[in-house]
Protein backbone atom coordinates (compact mmCIF):
# COMPACT_ATOMS: atom_id res chain seq x y z
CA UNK A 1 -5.58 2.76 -9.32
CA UNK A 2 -8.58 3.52 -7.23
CA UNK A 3 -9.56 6.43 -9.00
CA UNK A 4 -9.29 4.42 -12.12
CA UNK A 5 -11.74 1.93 -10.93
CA UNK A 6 -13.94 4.34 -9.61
CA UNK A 7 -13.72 6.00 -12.54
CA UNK A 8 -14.68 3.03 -14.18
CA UNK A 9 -17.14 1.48 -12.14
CA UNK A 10 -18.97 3.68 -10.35
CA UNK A 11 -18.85 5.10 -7.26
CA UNK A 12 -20.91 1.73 -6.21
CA UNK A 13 -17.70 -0.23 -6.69
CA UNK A 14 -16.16 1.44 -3.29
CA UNK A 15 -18.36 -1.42 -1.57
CA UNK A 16 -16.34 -4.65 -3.88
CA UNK A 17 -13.26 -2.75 -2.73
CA UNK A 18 -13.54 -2.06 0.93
CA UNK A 19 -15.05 -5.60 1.02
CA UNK A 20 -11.86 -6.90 -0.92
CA UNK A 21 -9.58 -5.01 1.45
CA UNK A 22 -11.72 -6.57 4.58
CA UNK A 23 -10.69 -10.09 2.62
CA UNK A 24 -7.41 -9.54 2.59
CA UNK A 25 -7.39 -8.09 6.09
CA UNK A 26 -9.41 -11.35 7.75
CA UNK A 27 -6.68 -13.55 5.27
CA UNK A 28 -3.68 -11.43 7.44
CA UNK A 29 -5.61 -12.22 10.77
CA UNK A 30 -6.58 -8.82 11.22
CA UNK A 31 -9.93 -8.88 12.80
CA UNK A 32 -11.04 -5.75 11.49
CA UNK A 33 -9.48 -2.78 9.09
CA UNK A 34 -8.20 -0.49 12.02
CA UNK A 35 -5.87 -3.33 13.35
CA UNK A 36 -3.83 -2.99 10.06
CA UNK A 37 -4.11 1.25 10.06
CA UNK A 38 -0.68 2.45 11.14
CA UNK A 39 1.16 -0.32 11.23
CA UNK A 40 3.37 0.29 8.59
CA UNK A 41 3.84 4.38 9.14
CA UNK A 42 7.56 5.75 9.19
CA UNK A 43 6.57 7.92 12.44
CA UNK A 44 6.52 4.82 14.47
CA UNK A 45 10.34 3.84 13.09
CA UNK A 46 13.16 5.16 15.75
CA UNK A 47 15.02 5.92 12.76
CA UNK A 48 12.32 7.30 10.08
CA UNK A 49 14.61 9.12 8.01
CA UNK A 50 16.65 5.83 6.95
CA UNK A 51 13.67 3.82 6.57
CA UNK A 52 12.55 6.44 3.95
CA UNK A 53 15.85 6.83 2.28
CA UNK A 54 16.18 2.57 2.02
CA UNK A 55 12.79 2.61 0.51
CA UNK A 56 13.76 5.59 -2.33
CA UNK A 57 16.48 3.32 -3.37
CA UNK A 58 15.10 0.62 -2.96
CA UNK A 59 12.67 1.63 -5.74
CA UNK A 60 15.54 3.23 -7.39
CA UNK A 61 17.22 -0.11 -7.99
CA UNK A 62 13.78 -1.92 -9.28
CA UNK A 63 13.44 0.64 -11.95
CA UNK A 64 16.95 0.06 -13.16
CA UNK A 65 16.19 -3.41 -13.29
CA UNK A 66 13.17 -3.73 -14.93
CA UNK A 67 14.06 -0.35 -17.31
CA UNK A 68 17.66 -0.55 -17.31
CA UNK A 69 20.26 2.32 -16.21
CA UNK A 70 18.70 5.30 -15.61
């Protein structure tokens, strides 16, 4: 979706999305973007490898929802 936009936009519109993902950031009471980096990386998990396979299925089960039985 950011290509898209850029795409779109211009490469000028990289500014209204950093400054949209500062927003959101602030919002979360993040004082700054590298507070967030990381946090939500599988190499930090004790147990990576089921945190990855929950998430495939998890995503698995939406699409079967929302497109039926696949």
């Amino acid at each position: 979706m950011t290509t898209s936009a850029l795409l779109r936009h211009g490469r000028e519109h990289a500014r209204v999305l950093l400054e949209g993902l500062e927003s959101w950031a602030h919002s979360k009471g993040f004082s700054n973007l590298d507070d967030a980096r990381g946090l939500l990386s599988t190499t930090r998990e004790p147990d990576a490898e089921s945190r990855e396979r929950a998430g495939y299925v998890s995503v698995l089960e939406a699409a079967g929802r929302t497109y039926g039985s696949l």
